[in-house]
N, C-alpha and C. Protein backbone atom coordinates (compact mmCIF):
# COMPACT_ATOMS: atom_id res chain seq x y z
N UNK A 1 10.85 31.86 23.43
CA UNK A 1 10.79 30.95 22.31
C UNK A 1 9.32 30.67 21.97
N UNK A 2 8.90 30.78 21.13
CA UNK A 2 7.75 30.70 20.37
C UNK A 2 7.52 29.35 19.31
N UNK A 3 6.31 28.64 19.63
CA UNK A 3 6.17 27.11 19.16
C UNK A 3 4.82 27.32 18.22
N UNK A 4 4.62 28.33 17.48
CA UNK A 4 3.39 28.01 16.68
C UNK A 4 3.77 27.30 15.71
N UNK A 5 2.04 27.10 14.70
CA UNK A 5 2.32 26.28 13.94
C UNK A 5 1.51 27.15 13.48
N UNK A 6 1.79 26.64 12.11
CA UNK A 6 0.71 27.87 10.57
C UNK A 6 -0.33 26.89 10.67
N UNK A 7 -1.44 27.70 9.81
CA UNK A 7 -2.82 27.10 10.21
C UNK A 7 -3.11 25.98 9.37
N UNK A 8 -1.95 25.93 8.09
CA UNK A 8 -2.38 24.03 7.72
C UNK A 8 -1.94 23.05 8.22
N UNK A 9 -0.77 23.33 9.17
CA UNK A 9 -0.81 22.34 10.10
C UNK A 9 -1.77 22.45 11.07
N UNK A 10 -2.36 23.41 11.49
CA UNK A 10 -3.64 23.22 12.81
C UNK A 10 -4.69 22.35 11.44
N UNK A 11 -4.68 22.96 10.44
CA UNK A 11 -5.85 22.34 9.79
C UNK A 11 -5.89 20.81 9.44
N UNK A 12 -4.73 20.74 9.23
CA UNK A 12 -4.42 18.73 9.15
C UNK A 12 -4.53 18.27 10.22
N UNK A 13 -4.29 18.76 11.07
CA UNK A 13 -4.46 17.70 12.17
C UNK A 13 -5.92 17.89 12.82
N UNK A 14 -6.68 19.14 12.63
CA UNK A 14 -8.01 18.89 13.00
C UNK A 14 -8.68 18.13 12.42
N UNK A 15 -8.69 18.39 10.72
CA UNK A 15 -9.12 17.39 10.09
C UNK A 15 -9.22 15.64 10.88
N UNK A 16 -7.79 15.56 10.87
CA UNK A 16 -7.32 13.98 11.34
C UNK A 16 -8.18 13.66 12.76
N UNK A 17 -8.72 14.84 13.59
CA UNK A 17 -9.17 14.48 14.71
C UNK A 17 -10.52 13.99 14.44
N UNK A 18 -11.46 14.80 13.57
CA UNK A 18 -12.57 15.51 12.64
C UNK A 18 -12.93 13.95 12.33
N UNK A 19 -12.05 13.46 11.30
CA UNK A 19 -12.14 11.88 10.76
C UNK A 19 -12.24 10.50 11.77
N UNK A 20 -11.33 10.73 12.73
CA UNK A 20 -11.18 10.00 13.44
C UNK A 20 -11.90 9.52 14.73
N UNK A 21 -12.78 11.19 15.09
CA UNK A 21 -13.51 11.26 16.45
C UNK A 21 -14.28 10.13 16.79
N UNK A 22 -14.65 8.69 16.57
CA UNK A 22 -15.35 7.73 16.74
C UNK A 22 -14.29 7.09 17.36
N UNK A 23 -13.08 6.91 16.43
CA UNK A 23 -12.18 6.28 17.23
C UNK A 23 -11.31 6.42 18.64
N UNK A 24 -11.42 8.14 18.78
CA UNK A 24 -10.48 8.35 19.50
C UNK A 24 -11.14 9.73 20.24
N UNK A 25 -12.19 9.61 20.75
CA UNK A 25 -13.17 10.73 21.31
C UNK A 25 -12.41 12.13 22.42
N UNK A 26 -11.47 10.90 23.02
CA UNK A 26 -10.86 12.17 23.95
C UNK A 26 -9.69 12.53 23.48
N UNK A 27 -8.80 12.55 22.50
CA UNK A 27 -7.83 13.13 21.69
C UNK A 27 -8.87 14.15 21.42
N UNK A 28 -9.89 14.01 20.47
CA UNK A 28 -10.87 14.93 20.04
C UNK A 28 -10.95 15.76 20.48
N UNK A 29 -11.19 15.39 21.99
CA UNK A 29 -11.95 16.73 22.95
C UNK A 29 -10.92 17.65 23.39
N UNK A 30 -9.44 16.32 23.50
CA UNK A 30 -8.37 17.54 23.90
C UNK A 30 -7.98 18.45 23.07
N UNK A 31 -7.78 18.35 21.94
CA UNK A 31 -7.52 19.24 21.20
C UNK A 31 -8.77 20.58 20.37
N UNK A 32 -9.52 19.92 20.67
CA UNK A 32 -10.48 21.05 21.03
C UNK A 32 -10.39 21.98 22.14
N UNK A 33 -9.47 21.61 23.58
CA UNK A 33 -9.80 22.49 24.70
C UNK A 33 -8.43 23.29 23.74
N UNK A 34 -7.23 22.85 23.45
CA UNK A 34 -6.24 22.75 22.60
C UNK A 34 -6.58 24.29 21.88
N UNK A 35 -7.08 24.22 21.04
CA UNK A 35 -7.42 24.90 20.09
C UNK A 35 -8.93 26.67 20.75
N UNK A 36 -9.31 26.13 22.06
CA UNK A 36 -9.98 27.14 22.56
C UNK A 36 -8.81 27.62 23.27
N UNK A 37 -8.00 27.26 23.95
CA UNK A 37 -6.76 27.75 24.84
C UNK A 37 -5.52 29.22 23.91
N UNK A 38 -5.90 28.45 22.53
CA UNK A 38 -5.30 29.42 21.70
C UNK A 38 -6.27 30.43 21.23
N UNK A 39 -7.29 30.10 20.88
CA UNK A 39 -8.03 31.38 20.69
C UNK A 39 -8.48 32.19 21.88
N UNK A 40 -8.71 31.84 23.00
CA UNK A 40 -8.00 32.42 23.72
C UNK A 40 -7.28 33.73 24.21
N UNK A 41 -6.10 32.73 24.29
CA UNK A 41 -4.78 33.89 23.77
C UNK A 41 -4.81 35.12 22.98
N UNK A 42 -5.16 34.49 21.71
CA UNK A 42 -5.21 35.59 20.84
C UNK A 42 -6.33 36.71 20.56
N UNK A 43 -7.23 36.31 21.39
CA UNK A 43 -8.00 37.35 21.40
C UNK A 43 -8.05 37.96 22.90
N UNK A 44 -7.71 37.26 23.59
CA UNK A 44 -7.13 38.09 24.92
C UNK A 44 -6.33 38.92 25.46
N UNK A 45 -5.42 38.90 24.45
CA UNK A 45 -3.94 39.72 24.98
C UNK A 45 -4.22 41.39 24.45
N UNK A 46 -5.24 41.66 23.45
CA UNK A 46 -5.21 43.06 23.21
C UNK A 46 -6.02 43.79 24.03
N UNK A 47 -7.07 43.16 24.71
CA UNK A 47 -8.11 43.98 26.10
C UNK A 47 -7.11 43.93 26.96
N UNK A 48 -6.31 42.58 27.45
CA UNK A 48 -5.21 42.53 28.64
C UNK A 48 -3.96 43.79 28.32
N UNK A 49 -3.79 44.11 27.27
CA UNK A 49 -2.70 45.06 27.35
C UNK A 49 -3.24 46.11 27.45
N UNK A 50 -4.57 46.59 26.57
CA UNK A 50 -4.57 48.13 26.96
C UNK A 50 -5.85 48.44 27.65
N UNK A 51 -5.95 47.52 28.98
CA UNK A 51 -6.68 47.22 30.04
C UNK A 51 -5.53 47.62 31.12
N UNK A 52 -4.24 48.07 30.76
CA UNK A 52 -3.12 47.65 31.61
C UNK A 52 -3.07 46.45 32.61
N UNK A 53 -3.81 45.15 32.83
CA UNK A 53 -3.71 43.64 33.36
C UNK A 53 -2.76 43.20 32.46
N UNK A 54 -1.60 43.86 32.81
CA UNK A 54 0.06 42.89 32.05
C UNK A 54 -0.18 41.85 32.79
N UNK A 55 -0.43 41.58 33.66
CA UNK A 55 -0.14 39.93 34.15
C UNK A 55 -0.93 38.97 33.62
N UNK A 56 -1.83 39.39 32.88
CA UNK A 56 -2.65 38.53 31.79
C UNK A 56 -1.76 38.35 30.38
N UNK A 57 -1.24 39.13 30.11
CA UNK A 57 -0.18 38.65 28.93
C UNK A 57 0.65 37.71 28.83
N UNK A 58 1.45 37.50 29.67
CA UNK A 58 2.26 36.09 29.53
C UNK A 58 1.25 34.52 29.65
N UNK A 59 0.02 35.14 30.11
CA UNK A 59 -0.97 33.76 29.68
C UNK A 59 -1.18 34.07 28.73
N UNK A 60 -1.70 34.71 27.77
CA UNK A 60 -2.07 34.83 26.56
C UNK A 60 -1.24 34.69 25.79
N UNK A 61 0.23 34.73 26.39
CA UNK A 61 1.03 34.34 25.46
C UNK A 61 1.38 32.56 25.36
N UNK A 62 1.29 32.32 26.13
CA UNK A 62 1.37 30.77 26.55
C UNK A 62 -0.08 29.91 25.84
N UNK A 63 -0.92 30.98 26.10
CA UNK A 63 -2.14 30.28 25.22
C UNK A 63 -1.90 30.31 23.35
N UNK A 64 -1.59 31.33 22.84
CA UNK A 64 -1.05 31.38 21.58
C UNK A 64 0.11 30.29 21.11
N UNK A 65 0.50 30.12 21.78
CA UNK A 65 1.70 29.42 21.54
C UNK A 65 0.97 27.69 22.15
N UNK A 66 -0.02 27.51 23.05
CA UNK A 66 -1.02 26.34 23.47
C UNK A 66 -0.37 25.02 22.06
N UNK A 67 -0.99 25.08 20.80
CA UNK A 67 -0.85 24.24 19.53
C UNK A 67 0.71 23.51 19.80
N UNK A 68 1.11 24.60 19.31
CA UNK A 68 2.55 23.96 19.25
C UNK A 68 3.69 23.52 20.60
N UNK A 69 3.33 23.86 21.73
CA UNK A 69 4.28 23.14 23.00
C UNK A 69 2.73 21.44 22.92
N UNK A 70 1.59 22.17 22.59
CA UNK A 70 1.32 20.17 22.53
C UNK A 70 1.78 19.42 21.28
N UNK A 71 1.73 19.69 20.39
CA UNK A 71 2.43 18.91 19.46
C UNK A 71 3.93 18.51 19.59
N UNK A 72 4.27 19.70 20.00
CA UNK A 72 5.77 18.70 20.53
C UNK A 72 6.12 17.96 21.53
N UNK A 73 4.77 18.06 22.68
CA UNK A 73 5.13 17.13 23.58
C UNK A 73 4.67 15.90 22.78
N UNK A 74 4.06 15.87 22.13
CA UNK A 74 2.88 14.59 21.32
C UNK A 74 4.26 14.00 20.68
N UNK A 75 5.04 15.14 20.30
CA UNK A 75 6.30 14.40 19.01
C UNK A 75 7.26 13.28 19.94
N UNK A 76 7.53 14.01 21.59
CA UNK A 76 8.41 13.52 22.22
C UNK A 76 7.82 12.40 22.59
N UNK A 77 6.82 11.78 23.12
CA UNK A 77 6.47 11.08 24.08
C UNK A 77 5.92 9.59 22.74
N UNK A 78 5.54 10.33 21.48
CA UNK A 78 5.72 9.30 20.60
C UNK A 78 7.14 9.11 20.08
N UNK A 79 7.96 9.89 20.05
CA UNK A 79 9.47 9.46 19.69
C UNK A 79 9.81 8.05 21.22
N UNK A 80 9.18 8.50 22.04
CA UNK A 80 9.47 7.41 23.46
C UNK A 80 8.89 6.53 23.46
N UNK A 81 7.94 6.09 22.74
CA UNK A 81 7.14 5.02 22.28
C UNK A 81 6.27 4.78 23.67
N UNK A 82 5.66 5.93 24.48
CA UNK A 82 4.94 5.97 25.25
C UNK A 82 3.44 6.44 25.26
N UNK A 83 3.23 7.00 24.23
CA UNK A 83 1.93 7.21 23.72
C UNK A 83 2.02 7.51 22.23
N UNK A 84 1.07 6.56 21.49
CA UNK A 84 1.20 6.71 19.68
C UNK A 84 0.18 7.40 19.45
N UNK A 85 0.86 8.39 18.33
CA UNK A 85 0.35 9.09 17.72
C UNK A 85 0.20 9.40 16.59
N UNK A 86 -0.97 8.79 15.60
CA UNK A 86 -1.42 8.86 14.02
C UNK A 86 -1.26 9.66 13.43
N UNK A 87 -1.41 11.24 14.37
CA UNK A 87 -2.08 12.13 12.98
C UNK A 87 -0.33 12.95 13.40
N UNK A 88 0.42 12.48 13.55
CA UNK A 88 2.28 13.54 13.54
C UNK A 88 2.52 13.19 11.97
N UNK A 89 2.53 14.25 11.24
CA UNK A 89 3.34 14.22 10.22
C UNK A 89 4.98 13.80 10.49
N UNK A 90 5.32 12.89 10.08
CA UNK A 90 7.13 12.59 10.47
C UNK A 90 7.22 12.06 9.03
């Protein structure tokens, strides 16, 4: 199962981090590691495959996919009213 998100949603919500970084410095930073974890991925998995290091692929795949398993944990844990979160489009 695959959790990306198209890049105007990465782009709205960087923005929102972008605007906000005074307020909220380590959201900032996480989604910056966030956003290196996916690039990453995606530029990792084509040396890892025809490097034959398959066991580097299912990280690179997990890193590609990085954006979207955090945003949905972000969706759940603000649906639980355990950590709020501004920049969720709902």
């Amino acid at each position: 199962m695959f959790f990306c998100l198209n890049l105007a949603e990465l782009e709205r919500i960087k923005r929102w981090h972008v605007a906000h970084r005074q307020e909220h410095p380590l959201e900032y930073q996480l989604w910056d590691a966030v956003l290196t974890v996916w690039v990453m991925g995606w530029v990792g998995w084509v040396p890892a495959f025809y490097s034959h290091a398959l066991w580097l692929v299912p990280l690179c795949v997990f890193g590609i996919n990085m954006p979207g398993l955090y945003v949905r944990w972000r969706r759940k844990v603000h649906a639980a009213h355990r950590l709020r979160c501004d920049w969720l489009d709902e």
